[in-house]
PDB file of N, CA and C in Angstrom:
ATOM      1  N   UNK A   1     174.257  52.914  95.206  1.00  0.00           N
ATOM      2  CA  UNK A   1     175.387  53.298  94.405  1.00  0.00           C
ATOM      3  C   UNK A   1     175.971  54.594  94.943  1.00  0.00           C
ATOM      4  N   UNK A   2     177.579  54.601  95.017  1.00  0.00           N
ATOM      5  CA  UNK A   2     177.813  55.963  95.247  1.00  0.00           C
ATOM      6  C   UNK A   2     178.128  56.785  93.856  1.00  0.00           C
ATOM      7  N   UNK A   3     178.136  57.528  94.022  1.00  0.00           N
ATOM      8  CA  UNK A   3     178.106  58.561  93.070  1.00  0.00           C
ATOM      9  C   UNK A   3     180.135  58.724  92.608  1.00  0.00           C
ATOM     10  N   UNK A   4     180.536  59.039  93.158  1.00  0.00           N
ATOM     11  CA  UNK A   4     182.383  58.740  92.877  1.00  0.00           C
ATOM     12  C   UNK A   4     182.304  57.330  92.433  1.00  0.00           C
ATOM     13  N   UNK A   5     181.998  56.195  93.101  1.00  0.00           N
ATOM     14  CA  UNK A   5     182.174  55.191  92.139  1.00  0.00           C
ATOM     15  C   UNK A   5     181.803  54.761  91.152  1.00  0.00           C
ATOM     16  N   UNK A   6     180.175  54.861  90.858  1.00  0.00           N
ATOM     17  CA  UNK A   6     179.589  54.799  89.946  1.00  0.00           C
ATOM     18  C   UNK A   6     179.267  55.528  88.909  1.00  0.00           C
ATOM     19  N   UNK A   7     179.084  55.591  87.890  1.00  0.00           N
ATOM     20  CA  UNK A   7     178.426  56.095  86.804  1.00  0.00           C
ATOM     21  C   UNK A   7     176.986  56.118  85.731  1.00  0.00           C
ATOM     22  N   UNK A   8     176.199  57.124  85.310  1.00  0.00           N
ATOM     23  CA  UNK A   8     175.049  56.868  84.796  1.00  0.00           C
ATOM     24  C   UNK A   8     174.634  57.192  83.928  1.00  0.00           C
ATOM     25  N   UNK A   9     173.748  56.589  82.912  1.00  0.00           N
ATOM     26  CA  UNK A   9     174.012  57.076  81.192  1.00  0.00           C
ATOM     27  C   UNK A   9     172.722  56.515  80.821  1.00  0.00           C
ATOM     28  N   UNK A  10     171.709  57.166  80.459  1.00  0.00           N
ATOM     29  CA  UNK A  10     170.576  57.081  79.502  1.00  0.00           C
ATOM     30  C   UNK A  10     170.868  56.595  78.186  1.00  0.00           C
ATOM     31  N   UNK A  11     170.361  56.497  77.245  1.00  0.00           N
ATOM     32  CA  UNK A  11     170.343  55.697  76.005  1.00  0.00           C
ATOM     33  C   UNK A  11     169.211  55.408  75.252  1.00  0.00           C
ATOM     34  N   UNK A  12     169.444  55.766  73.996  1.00  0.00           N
ATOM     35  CA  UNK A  12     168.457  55.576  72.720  1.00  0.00           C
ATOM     36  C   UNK A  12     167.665  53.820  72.852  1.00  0.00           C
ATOM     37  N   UNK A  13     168.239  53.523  73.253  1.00  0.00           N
ATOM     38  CA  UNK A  13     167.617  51.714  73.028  1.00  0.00           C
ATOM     39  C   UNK A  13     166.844  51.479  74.639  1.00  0.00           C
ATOM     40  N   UNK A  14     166.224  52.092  75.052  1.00  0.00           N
ATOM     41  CA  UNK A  14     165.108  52.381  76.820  1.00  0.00           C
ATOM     42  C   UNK A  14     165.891  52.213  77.636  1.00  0.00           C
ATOM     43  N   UNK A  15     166.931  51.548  77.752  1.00  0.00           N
ATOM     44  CA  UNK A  15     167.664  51.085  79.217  1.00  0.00           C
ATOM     45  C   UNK A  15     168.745  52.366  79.715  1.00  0.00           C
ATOM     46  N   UNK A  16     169.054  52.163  80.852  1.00  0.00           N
ATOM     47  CA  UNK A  16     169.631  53.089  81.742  1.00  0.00           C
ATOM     48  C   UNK A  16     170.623  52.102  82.083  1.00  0.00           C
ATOM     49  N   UNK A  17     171.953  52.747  81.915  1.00  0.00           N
ATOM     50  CA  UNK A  17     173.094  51.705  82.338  1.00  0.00           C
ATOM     51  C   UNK A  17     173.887  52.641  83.739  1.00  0.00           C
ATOM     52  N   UNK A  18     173.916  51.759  84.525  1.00  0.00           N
ATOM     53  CA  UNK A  18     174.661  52.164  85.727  1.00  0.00           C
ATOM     54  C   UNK A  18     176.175  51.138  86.015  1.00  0.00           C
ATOM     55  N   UNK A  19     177.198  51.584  86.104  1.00  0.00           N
ATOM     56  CA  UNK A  19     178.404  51.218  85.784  1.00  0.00           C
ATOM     57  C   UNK A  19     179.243  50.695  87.152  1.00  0.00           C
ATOM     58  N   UNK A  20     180.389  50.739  87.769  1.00  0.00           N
ATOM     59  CA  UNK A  20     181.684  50.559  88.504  1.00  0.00           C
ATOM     60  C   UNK A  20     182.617  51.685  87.722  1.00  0.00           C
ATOM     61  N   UNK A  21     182.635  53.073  88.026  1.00  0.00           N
ATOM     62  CA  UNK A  21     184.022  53.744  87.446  1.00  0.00           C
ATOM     63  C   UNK A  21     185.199  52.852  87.945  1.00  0.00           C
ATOM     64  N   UNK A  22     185.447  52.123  88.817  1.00  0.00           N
ATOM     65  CA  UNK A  22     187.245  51.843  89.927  1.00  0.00           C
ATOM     66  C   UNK A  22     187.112  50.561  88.871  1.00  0.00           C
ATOM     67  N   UNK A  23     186.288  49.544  88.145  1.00  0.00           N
ATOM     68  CA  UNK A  23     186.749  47.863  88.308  1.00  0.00           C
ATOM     69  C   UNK A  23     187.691  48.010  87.399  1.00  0.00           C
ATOM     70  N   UNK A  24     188.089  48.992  86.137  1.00  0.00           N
ATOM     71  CA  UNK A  24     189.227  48.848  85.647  1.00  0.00           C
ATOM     72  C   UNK A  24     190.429  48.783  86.356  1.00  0.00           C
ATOM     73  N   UNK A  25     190.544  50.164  87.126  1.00  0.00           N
ATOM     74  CA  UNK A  25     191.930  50.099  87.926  1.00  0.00           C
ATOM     75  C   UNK A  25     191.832  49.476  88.642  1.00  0.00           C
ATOM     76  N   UNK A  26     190.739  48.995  89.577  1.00  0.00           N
ATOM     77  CA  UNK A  26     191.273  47.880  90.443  1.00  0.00           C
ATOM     78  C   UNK A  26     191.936  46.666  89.750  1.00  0.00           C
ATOM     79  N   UNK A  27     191.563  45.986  88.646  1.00  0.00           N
ATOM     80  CA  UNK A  27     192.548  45.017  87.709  1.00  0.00           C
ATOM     81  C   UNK A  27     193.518  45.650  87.078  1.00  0.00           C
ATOM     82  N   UNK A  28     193.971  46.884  86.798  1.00  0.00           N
ATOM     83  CA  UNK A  28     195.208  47.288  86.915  1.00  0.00           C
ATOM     84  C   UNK A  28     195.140  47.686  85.587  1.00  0.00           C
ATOM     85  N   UNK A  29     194.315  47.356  84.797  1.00  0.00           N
ATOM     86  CA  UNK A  29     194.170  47.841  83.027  1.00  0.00           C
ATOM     87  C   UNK A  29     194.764  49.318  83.208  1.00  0.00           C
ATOM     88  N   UNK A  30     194.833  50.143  82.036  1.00  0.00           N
ATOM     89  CA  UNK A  30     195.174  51.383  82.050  1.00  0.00           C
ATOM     90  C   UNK A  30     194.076  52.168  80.956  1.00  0.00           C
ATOM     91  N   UNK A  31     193.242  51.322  80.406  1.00  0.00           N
ATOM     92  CA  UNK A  31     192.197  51.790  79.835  1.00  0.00           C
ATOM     93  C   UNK A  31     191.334  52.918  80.369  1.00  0.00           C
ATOM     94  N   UNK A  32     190.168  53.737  79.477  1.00  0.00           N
ATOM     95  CA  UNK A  32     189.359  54.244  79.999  1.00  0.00           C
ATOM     96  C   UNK A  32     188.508  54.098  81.557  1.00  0.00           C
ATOM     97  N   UNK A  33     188.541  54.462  82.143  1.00  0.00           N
ATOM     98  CA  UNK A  33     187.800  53.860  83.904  1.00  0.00           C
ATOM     99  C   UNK A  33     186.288  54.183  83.520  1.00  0.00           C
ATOM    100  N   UNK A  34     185.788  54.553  82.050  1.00  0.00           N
ATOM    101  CA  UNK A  34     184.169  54.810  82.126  1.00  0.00           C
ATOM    102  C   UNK A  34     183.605  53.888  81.099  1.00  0.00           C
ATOM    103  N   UNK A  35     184.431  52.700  80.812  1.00  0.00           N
ATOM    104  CA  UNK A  35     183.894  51.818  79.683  1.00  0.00           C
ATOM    105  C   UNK A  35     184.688  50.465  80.633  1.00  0.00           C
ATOM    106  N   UNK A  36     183.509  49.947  80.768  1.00  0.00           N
ATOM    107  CA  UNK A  36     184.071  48.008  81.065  1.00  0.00           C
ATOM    108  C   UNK A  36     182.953  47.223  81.334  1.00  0.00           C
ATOM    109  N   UNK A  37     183.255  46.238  82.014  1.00  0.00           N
ATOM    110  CA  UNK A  37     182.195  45.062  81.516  1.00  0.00           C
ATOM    111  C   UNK A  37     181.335  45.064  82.829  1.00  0.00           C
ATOM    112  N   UNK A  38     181.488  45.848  84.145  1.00  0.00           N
ATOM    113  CA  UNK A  38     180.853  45.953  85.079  1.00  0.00           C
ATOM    114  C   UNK A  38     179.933  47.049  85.185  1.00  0.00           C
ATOM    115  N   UNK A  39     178.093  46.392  84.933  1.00  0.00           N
ATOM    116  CA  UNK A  39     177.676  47.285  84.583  1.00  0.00           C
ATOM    117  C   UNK A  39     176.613  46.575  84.898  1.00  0.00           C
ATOM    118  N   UNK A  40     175.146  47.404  85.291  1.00  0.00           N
ATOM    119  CA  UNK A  40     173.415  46.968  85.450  1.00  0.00           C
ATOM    120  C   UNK A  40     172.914  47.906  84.118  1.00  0.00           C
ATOM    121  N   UNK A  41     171.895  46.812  83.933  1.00  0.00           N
ATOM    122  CA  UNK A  41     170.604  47.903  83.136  1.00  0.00           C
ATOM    123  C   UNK A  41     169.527  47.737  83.610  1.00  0.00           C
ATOM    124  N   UNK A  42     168.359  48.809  82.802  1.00  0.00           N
ATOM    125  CA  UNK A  42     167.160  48.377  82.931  1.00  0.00           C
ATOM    126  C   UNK A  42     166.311  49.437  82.128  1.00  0.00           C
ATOM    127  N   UNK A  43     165.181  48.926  82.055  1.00  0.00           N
ATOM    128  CA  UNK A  43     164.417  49.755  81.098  1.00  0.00           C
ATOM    129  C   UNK A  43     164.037  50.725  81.744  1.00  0.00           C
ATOM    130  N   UNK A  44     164.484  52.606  81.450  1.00  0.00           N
ATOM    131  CA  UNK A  44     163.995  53.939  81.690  1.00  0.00           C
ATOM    132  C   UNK A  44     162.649  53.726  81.059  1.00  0.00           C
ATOM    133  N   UNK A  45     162.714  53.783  79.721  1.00  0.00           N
ATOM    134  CA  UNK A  45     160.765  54.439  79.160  1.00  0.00           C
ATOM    135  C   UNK A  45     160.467  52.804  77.960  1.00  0.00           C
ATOM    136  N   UNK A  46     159.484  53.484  77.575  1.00  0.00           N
ATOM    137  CA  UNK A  46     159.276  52.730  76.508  1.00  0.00           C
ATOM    138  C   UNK A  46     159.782  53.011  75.138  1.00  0.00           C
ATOM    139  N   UNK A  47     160.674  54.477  75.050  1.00  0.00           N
ATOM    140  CA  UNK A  47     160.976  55.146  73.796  1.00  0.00           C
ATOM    141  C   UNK A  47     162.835  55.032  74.509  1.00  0.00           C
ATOM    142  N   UNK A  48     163.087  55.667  73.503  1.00  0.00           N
ATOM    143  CA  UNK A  48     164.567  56.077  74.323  1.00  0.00           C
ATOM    144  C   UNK A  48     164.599  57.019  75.496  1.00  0.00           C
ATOM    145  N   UNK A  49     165.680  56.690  76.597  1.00  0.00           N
ATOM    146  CA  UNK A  49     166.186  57.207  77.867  1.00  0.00           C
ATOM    147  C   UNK A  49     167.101  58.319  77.447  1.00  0.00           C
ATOM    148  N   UNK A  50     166.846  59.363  76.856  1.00  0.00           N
ATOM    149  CA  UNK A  50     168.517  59.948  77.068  1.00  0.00           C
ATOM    150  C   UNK A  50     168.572  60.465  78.287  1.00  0.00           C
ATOM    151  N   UNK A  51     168.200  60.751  79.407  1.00  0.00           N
ATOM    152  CA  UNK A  51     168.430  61.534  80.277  1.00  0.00           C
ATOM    153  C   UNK A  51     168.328  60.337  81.423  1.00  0.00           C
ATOM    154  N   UNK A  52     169.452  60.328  82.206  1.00  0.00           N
ATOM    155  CA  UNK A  52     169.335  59.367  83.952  1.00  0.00           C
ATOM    156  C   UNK A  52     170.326  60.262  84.697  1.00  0.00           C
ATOM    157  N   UNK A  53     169.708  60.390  85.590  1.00  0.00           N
ATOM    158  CA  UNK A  53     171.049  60.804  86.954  1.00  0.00           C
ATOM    159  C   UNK A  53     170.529  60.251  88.331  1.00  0.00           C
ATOM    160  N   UNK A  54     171.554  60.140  89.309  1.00  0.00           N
ATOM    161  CA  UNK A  54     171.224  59.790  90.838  1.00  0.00           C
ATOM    162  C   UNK A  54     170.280  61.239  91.026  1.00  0.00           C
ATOM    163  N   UNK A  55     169.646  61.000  91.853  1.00  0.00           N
ATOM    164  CA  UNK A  55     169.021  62.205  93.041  1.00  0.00           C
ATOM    165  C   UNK A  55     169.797  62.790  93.617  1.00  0.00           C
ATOM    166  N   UNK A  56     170.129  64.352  94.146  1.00  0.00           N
ATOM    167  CA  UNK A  56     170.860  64.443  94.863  1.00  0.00           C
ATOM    168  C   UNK A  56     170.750  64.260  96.196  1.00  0.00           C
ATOM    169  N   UNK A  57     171.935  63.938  96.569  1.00  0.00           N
ATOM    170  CA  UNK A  57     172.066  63.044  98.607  1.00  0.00           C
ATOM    171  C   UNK A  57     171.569  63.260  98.917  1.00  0.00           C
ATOM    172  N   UNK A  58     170.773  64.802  98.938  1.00  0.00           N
ATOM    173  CA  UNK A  58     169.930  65.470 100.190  1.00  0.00           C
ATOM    174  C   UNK A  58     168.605  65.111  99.663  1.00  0.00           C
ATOM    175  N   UNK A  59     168.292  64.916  98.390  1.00  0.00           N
ATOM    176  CA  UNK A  59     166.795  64.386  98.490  1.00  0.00           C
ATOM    177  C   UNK A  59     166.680  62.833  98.444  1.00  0.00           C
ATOM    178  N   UNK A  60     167.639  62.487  98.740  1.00  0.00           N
ATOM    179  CA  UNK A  60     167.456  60.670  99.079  1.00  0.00           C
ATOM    180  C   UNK A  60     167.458  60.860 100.563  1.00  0.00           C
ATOM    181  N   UNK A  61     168.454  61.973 101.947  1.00  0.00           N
ATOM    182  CA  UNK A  61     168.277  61.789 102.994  1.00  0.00           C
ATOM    183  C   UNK A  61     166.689  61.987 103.498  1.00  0.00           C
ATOM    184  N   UNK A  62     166.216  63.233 102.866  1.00  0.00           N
ATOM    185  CA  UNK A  62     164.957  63.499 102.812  1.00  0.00           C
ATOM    186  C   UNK A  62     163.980  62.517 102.565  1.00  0.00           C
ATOM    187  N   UNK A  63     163.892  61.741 101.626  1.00  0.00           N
ATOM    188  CA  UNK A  63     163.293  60.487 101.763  1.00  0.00           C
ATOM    189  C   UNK A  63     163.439  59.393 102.312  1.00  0.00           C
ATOM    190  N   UNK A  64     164.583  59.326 102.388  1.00  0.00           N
ATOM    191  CA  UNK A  64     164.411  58.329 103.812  1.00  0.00           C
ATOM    192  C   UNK A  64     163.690  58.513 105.503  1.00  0.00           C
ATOM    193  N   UNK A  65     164.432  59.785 105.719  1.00  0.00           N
ATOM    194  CA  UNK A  65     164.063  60.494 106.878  1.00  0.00           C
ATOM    195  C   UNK A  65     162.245  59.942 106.632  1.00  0.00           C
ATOM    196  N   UNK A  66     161.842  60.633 105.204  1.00  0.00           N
ATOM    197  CA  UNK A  66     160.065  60.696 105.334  1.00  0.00           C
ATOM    198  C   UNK A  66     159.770  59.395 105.745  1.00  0.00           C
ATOM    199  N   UNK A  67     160.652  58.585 105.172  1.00  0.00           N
ATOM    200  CA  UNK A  67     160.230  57.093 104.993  1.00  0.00           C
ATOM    201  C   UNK A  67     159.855  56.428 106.572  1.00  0.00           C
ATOM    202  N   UNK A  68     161.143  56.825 107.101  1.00  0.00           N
ATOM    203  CA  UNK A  68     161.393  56.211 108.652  1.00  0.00           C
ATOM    204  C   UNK A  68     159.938  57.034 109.466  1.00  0.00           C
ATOM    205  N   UNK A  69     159.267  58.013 108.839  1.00  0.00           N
ATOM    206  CA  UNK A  69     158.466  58.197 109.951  1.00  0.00           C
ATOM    207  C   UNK A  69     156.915  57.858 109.274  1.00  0.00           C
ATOM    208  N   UNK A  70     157.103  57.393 108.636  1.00  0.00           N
ATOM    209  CA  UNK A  70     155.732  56.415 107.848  1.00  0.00           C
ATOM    210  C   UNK A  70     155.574  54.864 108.632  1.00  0.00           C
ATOM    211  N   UNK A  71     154.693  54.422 108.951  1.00  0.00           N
ATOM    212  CA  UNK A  71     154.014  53.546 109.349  1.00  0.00           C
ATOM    213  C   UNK A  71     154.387  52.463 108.367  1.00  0.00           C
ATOM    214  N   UNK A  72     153.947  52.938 107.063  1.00  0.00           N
ATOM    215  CA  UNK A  72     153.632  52.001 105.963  1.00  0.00           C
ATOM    216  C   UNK A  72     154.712  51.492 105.360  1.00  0.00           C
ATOM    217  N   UNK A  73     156.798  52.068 105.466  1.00  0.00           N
ATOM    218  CA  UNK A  73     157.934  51.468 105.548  1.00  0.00           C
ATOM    219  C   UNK A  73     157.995  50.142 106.411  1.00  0.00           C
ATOM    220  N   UNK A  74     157.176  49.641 107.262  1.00  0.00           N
ATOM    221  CA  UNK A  74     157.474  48.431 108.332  1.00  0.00           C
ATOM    222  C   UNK A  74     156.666  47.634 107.745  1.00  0.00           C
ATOM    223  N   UNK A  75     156.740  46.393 107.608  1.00  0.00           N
ATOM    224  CA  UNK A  75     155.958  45.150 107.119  1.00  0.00           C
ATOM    225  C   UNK A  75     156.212  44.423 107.933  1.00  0.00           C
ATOM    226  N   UNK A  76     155.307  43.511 108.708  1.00  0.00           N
ATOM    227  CA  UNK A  76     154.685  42.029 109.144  1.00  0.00           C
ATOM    228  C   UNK A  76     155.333  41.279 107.860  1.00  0.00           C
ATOM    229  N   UNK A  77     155.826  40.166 107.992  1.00  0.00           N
ATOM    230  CA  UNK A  77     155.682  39.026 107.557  1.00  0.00           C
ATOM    231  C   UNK A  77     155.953  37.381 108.704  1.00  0.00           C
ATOM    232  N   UNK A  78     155.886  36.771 108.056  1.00  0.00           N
ATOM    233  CA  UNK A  78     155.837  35.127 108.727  1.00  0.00           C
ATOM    234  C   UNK A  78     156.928  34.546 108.116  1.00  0.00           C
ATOM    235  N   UNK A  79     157.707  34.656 108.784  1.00  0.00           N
ATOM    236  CA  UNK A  79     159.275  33.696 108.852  1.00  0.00           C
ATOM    237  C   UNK A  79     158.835  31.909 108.585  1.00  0.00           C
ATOM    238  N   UNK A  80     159.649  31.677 107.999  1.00  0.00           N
ATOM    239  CA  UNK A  80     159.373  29.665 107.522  1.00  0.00           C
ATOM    240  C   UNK A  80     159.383  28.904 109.100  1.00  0.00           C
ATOM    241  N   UNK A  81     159.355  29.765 110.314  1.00  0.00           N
ATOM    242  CA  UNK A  81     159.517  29.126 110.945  1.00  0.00           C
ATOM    243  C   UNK A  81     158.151  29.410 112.053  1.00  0.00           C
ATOM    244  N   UNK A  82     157.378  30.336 111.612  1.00  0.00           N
ATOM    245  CA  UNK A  82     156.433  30.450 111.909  1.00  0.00           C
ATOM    246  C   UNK A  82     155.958  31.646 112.795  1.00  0.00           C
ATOM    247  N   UNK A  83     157.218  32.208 113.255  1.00  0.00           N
ATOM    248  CA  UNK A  83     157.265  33.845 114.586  1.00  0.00           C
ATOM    249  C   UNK A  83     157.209  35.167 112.981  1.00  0.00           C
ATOM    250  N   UNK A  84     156.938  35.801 113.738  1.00  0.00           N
ATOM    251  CA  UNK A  84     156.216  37.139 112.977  1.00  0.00           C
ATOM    252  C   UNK A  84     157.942  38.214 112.922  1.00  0.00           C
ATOM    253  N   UNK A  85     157.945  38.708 112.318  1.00  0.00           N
ATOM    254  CA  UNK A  85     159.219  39.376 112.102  1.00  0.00           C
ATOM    255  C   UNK A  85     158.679  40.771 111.499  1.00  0.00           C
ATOM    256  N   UNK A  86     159.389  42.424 111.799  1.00  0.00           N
ATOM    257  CA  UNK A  86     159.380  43.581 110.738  1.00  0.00           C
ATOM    258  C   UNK A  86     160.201  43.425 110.062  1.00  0.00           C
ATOM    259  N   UNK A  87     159.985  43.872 108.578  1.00  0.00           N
ATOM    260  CA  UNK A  87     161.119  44.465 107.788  1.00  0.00           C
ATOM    261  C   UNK A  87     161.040  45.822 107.699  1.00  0.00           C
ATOM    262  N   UNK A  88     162.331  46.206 107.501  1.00  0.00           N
ATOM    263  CA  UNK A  88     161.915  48.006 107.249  1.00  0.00           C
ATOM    264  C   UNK A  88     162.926  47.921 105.750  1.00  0.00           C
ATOM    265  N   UNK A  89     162.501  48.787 104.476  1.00  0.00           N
ATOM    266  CA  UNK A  89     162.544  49.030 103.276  1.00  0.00           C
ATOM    267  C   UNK A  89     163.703  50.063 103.490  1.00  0.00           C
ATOM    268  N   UNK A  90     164.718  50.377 103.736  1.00  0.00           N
ATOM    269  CA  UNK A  90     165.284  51.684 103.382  1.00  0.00           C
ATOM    270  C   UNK A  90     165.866  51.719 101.942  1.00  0.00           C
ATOM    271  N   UNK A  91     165.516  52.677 101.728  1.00  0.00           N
ATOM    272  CA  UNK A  91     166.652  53.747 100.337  1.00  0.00           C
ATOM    273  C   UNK A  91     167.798  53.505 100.653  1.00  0.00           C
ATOM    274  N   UNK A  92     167.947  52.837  99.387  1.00  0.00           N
ATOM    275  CA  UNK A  92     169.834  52.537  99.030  1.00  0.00           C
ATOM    276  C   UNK A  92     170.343  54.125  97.972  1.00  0.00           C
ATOM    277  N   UNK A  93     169.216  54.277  97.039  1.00  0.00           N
ATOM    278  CA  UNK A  93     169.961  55.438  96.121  1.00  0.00           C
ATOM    279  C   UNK A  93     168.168  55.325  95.429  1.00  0.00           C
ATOM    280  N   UNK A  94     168.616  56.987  95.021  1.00  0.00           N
ATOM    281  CA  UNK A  94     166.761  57.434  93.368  1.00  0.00           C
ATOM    282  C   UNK A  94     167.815  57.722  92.743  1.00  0.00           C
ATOM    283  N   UNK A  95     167.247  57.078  91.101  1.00  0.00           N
ATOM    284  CA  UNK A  95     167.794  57.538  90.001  1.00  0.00           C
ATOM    285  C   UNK A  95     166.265  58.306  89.259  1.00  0.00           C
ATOM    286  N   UNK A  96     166.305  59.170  88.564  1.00  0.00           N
ATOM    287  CA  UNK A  96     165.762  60.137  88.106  1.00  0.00           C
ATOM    288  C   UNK A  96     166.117  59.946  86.259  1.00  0.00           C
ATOM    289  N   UNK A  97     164.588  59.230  85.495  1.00  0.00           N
ATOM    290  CA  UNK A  97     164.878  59.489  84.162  1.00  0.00           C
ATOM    291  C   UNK A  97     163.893  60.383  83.504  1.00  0.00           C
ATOM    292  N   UNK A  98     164.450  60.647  82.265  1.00  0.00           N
ATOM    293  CA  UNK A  98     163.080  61.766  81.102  1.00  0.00           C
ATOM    294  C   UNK A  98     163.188  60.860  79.849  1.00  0.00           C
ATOM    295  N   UNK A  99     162.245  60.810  79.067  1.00  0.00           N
ATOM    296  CA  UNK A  99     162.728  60.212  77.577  1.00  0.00           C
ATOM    297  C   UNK A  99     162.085  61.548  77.031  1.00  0.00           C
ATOM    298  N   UNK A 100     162.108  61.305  75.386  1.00  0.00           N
ATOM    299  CA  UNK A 100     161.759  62.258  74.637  1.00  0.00           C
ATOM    300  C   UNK A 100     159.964  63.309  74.437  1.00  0.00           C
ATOM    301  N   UNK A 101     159.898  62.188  75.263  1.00  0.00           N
ATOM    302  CA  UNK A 101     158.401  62.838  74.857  1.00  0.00           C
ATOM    303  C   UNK A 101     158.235  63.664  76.495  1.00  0.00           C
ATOM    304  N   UNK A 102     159.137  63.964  77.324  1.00  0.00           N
ATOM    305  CA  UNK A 102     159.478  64.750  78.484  1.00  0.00           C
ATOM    306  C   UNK A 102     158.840  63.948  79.370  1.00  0.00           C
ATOM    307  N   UNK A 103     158.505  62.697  79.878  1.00  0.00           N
ATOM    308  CA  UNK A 103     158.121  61.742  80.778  1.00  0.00           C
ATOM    309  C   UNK A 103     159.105  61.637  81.566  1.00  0.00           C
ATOM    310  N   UNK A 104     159.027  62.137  83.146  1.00  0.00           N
ATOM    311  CA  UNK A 104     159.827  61.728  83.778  1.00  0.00           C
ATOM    312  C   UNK A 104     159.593  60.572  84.621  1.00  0.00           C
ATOM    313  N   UNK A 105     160.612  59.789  85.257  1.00  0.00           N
ATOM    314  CA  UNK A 105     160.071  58.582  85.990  1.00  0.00           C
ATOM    315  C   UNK A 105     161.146  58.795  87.218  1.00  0.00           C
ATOM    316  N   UNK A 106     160.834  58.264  88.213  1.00  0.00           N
ATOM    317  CA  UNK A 106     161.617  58.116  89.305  1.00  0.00           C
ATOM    318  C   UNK A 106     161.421  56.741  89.680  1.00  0.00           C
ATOM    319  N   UNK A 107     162.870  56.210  89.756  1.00  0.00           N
ATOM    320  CA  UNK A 107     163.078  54.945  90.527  1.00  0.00           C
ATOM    321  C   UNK A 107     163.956  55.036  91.279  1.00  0.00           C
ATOM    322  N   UNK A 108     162.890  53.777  92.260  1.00  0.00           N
ATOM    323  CA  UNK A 108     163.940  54.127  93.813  1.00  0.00           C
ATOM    324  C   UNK A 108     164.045  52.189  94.287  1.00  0.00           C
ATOM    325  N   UNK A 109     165.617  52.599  94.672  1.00  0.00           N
ATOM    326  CA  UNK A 109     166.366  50.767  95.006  1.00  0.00           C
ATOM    327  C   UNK A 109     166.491  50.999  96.723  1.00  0.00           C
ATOM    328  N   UNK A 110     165.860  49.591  97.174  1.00  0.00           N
ATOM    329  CA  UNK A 110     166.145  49.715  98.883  1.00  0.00           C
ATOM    330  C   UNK A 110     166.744  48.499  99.071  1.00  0.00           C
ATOM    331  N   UNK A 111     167.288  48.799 100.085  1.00  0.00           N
ATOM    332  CA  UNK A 111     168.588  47.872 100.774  1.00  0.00           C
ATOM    333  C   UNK A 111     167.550  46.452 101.061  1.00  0.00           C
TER     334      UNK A 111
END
């Protein structure tokens, strides 16, 4: 997710909603650009989420960077066709939550 396009919002009911700020104006509505129907969730805690934000850039480059020089980012697997193939895991974006009882969690999405 980029950060100009997207948007991020914790919430009393566990989930963390991550948005599209542009899909209004791109359909041309003239409505709010931080309320529409293009949107992910998922469960922050087991209590309420009020708190989510992205990581900032530099500690997602930082983890990636760590990532790329770890061994344990590359996986073996067996293709349906039977030859051996790597995958490598990179960081797409960390979102960073707290709920009330000050539990923080970090989740991280790879490409």
């Amino acid at each position: 997710y980029q950060r100009r396009v997207h948007g991020i919002s914790g919430s009393d009911n566990k989930l963390v909603y991550v948005w599209r700020s542009e899909s209004t104006q791109e359909r041309g509505r003239t409505d709010r650009g931080d309320t529409n129907d293009h949107y992910e969730s998922f469960e922050g805690s087991e209590s309420g989420t009020p708190v989510a934000m992205f990581a900032p850039r530099r500690a997602v480059q930082y983890a990636v960077k760590a990532q790329r020089k770890r061994e344990a980012s590359e996986m073996e697997v067996r293709r349906a066709d039977g030859r051996q193939t790597v995958l490598r895991a990179d960081i797409r974006h960390i979102i960073v939550t707290a709920n009330y009882a000050g539990t923080i969690k970090v989740f991280v999405d790879y490409k």
